[in-house]
Protein backbone atom coordinates (compact mmCIF):
# COMPACT_ATOMS: atom_id res chain seq x y z
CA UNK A 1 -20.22 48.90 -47.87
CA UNK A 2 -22.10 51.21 -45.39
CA UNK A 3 -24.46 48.42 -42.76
CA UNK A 4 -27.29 49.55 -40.32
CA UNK A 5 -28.31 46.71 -38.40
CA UNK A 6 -32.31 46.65 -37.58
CA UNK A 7 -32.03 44.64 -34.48
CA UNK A 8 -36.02 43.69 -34.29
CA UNK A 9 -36.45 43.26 -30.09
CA UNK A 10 -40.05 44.74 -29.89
CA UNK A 11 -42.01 41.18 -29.82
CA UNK A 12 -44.31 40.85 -26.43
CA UNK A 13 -42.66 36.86 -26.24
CA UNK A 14 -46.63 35.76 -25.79
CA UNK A 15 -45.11 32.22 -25.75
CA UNK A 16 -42.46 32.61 -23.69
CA UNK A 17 -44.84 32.63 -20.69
CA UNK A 18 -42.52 34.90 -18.28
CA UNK A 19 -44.12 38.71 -17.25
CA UNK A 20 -41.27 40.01 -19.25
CA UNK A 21 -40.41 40.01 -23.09
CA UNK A 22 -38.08 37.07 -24.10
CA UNK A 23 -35.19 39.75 -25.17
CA UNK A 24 -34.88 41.04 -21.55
CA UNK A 25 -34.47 37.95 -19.74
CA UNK A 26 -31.50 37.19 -18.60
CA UNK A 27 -28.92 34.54 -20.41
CA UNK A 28 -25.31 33.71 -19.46
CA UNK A 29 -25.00 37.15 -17.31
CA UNK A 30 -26.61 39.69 -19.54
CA UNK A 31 -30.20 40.02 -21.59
CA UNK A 32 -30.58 38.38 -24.57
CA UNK A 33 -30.57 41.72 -26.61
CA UNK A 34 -27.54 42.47 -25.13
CA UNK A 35 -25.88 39.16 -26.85
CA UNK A 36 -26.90 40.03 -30.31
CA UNK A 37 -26.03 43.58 -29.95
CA UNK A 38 -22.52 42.81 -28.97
CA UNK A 39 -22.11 40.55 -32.00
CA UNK A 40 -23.16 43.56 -34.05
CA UNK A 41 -20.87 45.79 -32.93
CA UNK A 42 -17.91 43.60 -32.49
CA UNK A 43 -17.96 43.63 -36.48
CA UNK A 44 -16.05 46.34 -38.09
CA UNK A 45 -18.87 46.32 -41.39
CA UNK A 46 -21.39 47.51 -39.11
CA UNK A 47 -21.92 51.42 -39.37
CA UNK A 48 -25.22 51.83 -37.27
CA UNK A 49 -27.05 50.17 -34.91
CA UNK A 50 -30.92 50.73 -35.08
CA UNK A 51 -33.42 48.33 -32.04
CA UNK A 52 -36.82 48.18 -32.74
CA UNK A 53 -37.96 48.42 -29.04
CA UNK A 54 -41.46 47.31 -27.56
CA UNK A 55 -44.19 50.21 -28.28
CA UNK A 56 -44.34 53.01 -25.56
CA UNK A 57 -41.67 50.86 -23.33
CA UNK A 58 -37.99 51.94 -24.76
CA UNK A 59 -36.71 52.19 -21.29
CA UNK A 60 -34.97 48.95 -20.87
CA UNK A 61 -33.57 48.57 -24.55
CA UNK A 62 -31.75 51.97 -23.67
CA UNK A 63 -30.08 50.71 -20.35
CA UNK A 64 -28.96 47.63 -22.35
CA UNK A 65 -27.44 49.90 -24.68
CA UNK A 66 -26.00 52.14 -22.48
CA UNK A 67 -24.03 49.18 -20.80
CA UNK A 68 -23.10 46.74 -23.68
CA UNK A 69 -22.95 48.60 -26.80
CA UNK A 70 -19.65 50.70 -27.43
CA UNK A 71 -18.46 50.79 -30.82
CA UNK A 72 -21.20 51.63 -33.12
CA UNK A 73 -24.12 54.80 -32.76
CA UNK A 74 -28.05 53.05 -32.02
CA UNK A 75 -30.77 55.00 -32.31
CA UNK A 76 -34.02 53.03 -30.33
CA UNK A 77 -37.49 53.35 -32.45
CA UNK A 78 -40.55 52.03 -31.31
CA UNK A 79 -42.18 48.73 -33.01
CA UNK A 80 -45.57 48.42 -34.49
CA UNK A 81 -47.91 45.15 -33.97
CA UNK A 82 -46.39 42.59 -35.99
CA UNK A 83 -42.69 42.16 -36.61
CA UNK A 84 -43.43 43.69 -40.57
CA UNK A 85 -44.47 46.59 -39.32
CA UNK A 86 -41.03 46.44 -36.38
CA UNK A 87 -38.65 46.15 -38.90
CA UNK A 88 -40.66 49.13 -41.18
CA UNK A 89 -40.25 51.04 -38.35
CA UNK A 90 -36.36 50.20 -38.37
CA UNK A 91 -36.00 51.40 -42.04
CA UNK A 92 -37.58 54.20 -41.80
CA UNK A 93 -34.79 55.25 -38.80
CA UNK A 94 -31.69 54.11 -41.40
CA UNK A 95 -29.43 56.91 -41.79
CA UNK A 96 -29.50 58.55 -45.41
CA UNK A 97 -26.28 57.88 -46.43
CA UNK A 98 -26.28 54.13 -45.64
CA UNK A 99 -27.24 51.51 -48.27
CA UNK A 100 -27.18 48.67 -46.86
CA UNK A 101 -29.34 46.91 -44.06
CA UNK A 102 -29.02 43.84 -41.72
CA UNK A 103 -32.43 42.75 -40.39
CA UNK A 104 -31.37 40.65 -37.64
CA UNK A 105 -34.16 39.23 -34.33
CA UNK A 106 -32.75 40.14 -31.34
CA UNK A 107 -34.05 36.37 -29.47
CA UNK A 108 -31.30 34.88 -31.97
CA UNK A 109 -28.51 35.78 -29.47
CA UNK A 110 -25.58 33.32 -30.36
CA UNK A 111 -25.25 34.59 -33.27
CA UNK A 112 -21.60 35.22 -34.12
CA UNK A 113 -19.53 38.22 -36.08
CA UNK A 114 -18.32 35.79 -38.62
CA UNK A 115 -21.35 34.91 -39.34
CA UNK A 116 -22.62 38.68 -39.51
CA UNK A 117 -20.05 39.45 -41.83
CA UNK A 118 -20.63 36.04 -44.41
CA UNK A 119 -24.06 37.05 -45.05
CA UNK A 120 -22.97 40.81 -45.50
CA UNK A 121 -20.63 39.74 -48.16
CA UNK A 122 -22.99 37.65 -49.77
CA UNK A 123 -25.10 40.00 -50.26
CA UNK A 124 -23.26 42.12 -51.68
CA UNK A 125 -22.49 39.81 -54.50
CA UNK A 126 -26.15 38.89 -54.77
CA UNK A 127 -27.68 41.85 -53.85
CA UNK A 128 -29.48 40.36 -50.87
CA UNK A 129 -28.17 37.40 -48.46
CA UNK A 130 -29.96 35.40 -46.00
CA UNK A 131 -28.24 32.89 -43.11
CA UNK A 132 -30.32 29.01 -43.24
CA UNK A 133 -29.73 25.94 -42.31
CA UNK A 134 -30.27 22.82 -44.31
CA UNK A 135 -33.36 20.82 -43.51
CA UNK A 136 -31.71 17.49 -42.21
CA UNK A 137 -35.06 15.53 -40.56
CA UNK A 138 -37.32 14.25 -42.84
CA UNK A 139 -39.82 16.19 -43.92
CA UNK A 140 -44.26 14.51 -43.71
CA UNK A 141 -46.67 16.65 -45.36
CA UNK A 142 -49.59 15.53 -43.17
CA UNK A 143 -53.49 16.38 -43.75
CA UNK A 144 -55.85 18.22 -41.63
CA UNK A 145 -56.76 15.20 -39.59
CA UNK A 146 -52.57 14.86 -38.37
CA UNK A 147 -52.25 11.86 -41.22
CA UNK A 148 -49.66 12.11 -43.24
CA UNK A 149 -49.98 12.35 -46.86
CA UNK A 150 -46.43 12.24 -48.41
CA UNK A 151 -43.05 13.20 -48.01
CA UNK A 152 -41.22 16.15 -48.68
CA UNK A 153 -37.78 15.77 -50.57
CA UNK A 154 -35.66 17.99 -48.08
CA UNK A 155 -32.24 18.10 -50.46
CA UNK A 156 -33.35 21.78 -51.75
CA UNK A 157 -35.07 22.88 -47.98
CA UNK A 158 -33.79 25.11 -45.93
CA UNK A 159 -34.89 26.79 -42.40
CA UNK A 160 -34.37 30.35 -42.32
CA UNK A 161 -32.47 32.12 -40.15
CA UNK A 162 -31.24 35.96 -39.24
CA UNK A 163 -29.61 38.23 -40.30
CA UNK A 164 -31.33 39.10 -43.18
CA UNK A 165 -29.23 41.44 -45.85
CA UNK A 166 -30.03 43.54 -48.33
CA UNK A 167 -29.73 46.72 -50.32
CA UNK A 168 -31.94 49.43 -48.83
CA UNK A 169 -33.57 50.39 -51.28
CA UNK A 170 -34.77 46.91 -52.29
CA UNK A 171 -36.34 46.74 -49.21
CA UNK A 172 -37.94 49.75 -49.14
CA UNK A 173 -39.44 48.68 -52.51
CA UNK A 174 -40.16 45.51 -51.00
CA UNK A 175 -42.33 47.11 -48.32
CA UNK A 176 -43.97 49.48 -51.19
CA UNK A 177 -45.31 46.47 -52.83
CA UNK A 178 -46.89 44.86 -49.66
CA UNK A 179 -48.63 47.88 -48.33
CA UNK A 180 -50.44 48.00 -52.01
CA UNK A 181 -50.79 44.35 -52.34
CA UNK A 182 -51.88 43.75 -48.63
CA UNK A 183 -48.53 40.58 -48.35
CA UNK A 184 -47.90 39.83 -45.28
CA UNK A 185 -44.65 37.56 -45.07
CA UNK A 186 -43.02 36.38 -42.11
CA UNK A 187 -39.36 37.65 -43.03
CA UNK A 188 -37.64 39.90 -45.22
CA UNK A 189 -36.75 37.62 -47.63
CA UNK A 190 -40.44 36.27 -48.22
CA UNK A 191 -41.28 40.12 -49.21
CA UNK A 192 -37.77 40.45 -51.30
CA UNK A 193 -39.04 37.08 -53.11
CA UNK A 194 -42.54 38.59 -54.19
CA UNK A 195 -40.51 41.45 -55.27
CA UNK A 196 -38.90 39.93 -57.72
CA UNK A 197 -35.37 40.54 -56.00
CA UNK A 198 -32.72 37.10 -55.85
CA UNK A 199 -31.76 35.47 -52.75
CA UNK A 200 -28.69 34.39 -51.92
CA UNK A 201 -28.40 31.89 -48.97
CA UNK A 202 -25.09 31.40 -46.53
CA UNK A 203 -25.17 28.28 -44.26
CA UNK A 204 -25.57 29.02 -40.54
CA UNK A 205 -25.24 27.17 -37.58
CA UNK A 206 -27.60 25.55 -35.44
CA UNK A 207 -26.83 27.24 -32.62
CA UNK A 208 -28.31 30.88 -34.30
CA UNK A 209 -31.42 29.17 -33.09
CA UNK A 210 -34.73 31.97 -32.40
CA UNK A 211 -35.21 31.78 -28.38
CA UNK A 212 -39.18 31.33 -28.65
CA UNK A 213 -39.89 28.64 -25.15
CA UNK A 214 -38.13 29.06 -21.88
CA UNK A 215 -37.01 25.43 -22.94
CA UNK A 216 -35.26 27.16 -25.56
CA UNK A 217 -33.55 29.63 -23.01
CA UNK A 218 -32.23 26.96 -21.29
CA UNK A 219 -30.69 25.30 -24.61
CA UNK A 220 -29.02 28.77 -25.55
CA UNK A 221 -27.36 28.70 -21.40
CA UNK A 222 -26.46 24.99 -21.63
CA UNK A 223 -24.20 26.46 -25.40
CA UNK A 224 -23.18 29.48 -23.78
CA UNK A 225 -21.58 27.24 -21.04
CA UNK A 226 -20.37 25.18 -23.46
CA UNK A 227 -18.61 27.37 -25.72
CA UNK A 228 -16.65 29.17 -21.85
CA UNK A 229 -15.04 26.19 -21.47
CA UNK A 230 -14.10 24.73 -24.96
């Protein structure tokens, strides 16, 4: 089972509010790319590293590489306007000879190698694997006006989460289909789902939470602390 991880890092962090993007900032030491590359190459079924890197600014993805990346090869491609186009951009850079891929965001940085590796073997099983989390808060369909208008039975919802796994190929005839359909999806499973192509799910952790706030920064810090002196 050959893996290239797409490690999607090109997002401008519009709602992070800081002059820098959200994956440079600094978290427990080091950026947060730098957490989630680490994880990547701390697991032996990873064969290639591939960061989808801000258009026309590569330059700090590269020194983060340089300094916390020393197992697996990364090639750095640039990303498009949305994070569909990013991660096309990141499949189109998989080596030839690999055939399976690992979509993972790079503002998820606590994710952990075990984890990596669950949803790898899952999808290969399945074909294609995601990491959620079960819904556990109860779920108000409201109206336009903020009222609500029922509620949602949450036993079969889940929140997805990254990485995303999948046979190359199914995503490449995943993207195929959206470019002549004009789909726009917000993940990879939301285009493997259109597709036709089954979805197997592996239960993450809260803490592989998607750093979007600085509030949420300063959640991922308080873990990091946490987990140093458990």
């Amino acid at each position: 089972m050959k893996i290239s991880a797409i490690i999607v890092a090109a997002g401008a962090g519009i709602r992070f509010g800081a002059s820098i993007p959200k994956q440079f900032f600094a978290l427990g030491g080091r950026p947060v790319l730098a957490w989630s590359l680490e994880a990547f190459d701390r697991s032996s079924l990873i064969n290639e590293l591939i960061v989808v890197a801000p258009p026309s600014d590569e330059g700090p993805a590269i020194e983060i590489i340089k300094k916390w990346v020393h197992r697996v090869g990364v090639k750095v491609v640039q990303g498009g306007s949305t994070r569909q186009e990013s991660v096309k951009s990141g499949l189109d850079a998989v080596d030839h000879g690999i055939e399976w891929v690992a979509v993972h965001d790079a503002a998820r940085p606590l994710v952990t190698p075990t984890q990596i590796e669950a949803v790898c073997f899952m999808a290969q099983e399945v074909g294609a694997a995601i990491l959620a989390v079960p819904v556990r808060d109860t779920v108000k369909v409201v109206d336009e006006d903020g009222l609500i208008i029922r509620s949602q039975d949450r036993s079969r919802l889940y929140l997805a989460q990254t990485p995303q796994v999948c046979r190359k190929e199914y995503l490449r005839s995943a993207y195929k289909l959206a470019e002549v359909k004009g789909i726009k999806a917000t993940d990879e499973a939301g285009l493997l789902e259109v597709s036709g192509v089954a979805v197997g799910v592996v239960e993450g952790s809260p803490s592989n939470f998607k750093i979007t706030t600085q509030e949420d920064l300063m959640m991922a810090e308080a873990l990091i602390t946490l987990f140093q002196t458990v």
